[in-house]
N, C-alpha and C. Protein backbone atom coordinates (compact mmCIF):
# COMPACT_ATOMS: atom_id res chain seq x y z
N UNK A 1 -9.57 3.52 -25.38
CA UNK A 1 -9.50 4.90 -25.01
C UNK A 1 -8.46 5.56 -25.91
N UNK A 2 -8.67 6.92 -26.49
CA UNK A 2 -8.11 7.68 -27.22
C UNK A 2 -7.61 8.84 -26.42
N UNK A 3 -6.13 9.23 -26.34
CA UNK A 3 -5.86 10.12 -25.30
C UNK A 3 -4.53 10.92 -26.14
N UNK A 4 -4.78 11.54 -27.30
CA UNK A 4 -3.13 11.91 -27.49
C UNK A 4 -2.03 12.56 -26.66
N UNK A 5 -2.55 13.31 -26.20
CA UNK A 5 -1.47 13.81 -24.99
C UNK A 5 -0.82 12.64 -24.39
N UNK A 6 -1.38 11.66 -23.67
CA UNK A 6 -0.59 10.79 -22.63
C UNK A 6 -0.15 9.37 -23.70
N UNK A 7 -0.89 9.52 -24.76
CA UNK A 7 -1.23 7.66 -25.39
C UNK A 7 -0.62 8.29 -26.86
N UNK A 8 0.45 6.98 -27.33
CA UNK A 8 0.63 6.88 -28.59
C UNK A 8 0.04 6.18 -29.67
N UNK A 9 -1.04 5.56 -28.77
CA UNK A 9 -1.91 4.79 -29.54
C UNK A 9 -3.55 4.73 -28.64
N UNK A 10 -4.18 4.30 -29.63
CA UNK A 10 -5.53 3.45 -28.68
C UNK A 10 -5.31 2.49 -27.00
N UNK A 11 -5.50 2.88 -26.26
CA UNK A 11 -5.57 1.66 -25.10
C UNK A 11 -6.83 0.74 -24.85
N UNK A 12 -6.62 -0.47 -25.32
CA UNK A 12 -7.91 -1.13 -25.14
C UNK A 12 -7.21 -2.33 -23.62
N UNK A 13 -8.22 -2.21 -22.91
CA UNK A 13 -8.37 -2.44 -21.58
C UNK A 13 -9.71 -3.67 -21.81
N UNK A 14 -9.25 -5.09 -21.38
CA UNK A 14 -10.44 -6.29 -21.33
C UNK A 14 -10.36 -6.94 -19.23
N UNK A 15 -11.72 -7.01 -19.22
CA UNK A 15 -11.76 -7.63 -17.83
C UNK A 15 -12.43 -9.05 -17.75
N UNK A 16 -12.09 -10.08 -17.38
CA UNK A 16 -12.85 -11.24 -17.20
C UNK A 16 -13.21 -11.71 -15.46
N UNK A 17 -13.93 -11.71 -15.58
CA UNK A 17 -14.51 -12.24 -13.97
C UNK A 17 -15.10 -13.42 -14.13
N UNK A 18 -14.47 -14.51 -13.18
CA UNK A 18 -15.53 -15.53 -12.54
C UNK A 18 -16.07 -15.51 -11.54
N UNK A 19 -17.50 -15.74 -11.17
CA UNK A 19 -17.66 -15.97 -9.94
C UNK A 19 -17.85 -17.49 -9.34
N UNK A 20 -16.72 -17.32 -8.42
CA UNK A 20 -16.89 -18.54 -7.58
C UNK A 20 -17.10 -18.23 -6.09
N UNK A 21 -18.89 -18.99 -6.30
CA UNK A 21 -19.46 -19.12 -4.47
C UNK A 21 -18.99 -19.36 -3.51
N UNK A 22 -18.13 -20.87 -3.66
CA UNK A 22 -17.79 -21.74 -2.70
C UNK A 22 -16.32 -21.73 -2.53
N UNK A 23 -15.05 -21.30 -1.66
CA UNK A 23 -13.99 -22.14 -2.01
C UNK A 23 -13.79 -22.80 -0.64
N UNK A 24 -12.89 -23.78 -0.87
CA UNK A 24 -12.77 -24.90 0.35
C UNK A 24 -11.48 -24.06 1.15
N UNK A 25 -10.87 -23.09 0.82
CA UNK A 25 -10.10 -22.08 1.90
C UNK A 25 -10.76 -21.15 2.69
N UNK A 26 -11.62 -20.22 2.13
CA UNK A 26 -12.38 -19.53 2.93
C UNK A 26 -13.17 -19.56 2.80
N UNK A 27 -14.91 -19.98 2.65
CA UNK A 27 -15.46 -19.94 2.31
C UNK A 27 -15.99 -18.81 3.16
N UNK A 28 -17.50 -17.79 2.00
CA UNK A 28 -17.40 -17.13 2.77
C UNK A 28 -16.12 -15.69 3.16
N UNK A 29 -15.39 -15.87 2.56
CA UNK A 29 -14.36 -14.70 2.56
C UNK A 29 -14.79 -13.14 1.65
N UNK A 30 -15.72 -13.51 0.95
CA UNK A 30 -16.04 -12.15 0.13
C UNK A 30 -17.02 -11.48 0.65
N UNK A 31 -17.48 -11.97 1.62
CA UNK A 31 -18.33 -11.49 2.41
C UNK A 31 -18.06 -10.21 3.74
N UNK A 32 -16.27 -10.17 3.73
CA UNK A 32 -15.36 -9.51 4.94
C UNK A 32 -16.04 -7.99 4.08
N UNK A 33 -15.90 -7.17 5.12
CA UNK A 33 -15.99 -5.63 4.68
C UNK A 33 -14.99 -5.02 4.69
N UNK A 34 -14.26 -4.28 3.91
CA UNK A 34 -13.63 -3.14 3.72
C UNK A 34 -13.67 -2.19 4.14
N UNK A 35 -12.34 -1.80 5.18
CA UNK A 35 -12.31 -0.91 5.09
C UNK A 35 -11.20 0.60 5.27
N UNK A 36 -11.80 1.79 5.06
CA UNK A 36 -10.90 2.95 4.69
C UNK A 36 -10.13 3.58 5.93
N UNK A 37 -8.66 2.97 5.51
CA UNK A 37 -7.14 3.45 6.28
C UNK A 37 -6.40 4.57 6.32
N UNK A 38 -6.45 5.53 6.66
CA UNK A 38 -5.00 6.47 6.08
C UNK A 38 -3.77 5.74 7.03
N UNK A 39 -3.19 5.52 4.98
CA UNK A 39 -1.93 5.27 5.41
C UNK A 39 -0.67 5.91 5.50
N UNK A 40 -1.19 7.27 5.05
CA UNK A 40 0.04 8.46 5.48
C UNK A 40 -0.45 9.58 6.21
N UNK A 41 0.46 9.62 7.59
CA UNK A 41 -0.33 10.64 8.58
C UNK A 41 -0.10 11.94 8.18
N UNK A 42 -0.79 12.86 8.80
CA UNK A 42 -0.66 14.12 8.64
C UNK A 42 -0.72 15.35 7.25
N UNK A 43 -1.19 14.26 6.14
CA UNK A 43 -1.40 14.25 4.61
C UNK A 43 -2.19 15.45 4.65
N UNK A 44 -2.97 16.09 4.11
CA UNK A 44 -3.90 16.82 3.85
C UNK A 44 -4.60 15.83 2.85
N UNK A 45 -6.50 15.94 3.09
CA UNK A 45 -7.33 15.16 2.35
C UNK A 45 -7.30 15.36 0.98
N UNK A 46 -7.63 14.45 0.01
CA UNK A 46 -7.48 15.25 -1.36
C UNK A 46 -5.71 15.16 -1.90
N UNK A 47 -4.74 15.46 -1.20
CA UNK A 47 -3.50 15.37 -2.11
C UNK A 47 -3.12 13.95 -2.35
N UNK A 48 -2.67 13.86 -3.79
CA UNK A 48 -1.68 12.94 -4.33
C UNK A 48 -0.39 13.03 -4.57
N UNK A 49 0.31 12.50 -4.35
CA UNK A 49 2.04 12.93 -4.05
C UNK A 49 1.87 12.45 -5.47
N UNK A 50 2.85 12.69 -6.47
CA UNK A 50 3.30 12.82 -7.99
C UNK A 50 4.19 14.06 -8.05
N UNK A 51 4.60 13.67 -9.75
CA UNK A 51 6.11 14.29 -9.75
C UNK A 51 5.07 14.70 -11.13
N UNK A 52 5.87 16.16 -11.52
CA UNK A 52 5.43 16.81 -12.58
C UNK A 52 6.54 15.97 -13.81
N UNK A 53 5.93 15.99 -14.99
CA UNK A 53 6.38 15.57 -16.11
C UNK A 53 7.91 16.11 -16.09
N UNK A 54 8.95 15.17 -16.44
CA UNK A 54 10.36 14.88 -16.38
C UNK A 54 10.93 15.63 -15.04
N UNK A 55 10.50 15.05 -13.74
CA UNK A 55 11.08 15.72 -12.93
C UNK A 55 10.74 14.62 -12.06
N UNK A 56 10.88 12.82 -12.38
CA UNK A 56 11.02 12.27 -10.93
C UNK A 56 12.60 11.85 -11.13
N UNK A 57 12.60 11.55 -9.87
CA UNK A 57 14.21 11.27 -9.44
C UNK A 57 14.58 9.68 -9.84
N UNK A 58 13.12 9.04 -9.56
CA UNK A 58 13.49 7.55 -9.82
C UNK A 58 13.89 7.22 -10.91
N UNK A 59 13.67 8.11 -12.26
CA UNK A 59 13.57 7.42 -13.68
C UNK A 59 15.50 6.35 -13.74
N UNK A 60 16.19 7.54 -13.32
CA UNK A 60 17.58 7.35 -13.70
C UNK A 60 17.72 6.37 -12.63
N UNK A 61 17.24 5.91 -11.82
CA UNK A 61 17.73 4.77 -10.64
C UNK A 61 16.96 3.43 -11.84
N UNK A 62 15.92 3.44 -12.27
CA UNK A 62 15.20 2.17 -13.42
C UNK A 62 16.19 2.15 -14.10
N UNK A 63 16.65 3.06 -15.03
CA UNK A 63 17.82 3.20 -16.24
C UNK A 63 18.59 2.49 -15.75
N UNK A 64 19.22 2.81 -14.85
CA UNK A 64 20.63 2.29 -14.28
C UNK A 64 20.66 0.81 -14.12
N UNK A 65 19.11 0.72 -13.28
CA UNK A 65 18.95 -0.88 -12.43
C UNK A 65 19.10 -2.33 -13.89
N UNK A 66 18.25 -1.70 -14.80
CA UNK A 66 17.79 -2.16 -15.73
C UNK A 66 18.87 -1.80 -17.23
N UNK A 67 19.79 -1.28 -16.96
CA UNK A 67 21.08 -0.69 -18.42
C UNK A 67 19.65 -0.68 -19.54
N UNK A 68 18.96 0.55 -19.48
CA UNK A 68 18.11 0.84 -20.70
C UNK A 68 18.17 2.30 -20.63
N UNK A 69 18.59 2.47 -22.12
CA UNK A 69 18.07 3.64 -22.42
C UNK A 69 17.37 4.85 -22.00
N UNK A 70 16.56 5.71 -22.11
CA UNK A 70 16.04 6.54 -21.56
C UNK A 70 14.73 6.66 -22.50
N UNK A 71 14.92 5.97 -24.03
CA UNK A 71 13.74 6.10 -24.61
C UNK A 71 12.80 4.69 -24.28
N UNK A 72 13.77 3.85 -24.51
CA UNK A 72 13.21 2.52 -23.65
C UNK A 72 11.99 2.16 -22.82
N UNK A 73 12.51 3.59 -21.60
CA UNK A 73 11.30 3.16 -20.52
C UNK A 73 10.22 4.53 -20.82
N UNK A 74 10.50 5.48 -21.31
CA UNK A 74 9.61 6.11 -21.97
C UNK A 74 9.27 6.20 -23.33
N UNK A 75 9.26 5.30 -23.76
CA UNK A 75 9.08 5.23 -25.64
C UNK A 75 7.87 5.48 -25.59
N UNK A 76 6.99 5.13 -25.01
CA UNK A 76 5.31 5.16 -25.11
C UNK A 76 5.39 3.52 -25.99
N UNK A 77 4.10 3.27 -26.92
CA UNK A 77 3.84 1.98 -27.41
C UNK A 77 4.66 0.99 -28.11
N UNK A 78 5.69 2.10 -28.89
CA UNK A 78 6.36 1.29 -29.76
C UNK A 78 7.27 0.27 -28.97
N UNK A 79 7.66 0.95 -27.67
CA UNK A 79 8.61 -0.22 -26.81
C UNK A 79 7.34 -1.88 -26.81
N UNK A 80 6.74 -2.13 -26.93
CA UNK A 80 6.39 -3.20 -26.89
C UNK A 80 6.08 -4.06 -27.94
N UNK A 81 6.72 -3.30 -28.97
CA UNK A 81 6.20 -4.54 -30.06
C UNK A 81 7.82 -5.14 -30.39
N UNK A 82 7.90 -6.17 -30.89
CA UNK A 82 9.25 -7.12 -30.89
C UNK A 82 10.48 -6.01 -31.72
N UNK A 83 9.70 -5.43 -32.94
CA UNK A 83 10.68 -4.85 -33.70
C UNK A 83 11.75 -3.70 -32.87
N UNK A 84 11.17 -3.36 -31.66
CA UNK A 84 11.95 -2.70 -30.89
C UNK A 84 13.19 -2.78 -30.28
N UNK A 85 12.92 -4.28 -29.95
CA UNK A 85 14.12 -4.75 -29.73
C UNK A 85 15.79 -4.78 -30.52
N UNK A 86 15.27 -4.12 -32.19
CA UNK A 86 16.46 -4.08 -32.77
C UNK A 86 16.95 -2.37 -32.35
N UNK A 87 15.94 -1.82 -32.80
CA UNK A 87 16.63 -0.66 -31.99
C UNK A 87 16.86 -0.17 -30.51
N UNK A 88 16.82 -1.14 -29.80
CA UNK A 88 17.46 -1.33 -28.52
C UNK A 88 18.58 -1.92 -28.18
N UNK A 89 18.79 -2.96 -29.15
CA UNK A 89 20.04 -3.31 -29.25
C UNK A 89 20.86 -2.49 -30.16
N UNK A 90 20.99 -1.90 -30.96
CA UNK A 90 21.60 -0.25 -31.59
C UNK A 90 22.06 0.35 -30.88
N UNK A 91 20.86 0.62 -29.76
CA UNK A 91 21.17 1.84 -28.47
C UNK A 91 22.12 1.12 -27.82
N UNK A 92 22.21 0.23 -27.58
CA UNK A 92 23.05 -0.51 -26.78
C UNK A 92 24.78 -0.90 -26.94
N UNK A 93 24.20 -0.95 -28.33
CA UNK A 93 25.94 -0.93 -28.95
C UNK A 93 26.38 0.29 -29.01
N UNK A 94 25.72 1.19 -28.93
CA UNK A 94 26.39 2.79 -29.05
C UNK A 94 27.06 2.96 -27.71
């Protein structure tokens, strides 16, 4: 998926499924039905609680928990490739 607004890169997304018939714990367990809970009362149908872009409260409680940066946990892609790690340790010595 190609998204520039949200994505600094391509997101490629892979799924593997097995199916297994039989297991000797439940057998028979995929067979239970599902089903739909509200788990927050008095909600109105349709809303999703979310925080508008740079305005949740939690970011700086991660920062803190975790001593990272602020580009760190929002870098977008580049935080995951190894070379990052030197300029995280930079940030760190500063």
């Amino acid at each position: 998926m190609t998204d520039p607004v949200y994505l600094t890169e391509p997101l490629i997304k892979t799924n593997d499924f097995t199916l297994i018939e039989r297991t000797q714990f439940a057998p028979g367990a995929w067979l239970w039905p599902c089903e739909y809970v509200d788990e927050i009362a008095n909600r109105p149908q349709g809303v999703v609680p979310n925080y508008p872009i740079g305005k949740n409260p939690a970011v700086k409680e991660f920062l803190d928990r975790y001593h990272l940066p602020l580009d760190a946990a929002m870098g977008g892609a580049k935080t995951m490739y190894p070379e990052y790690q030197l300029e995280l340790e930079k940030a760190r010595a500063k």
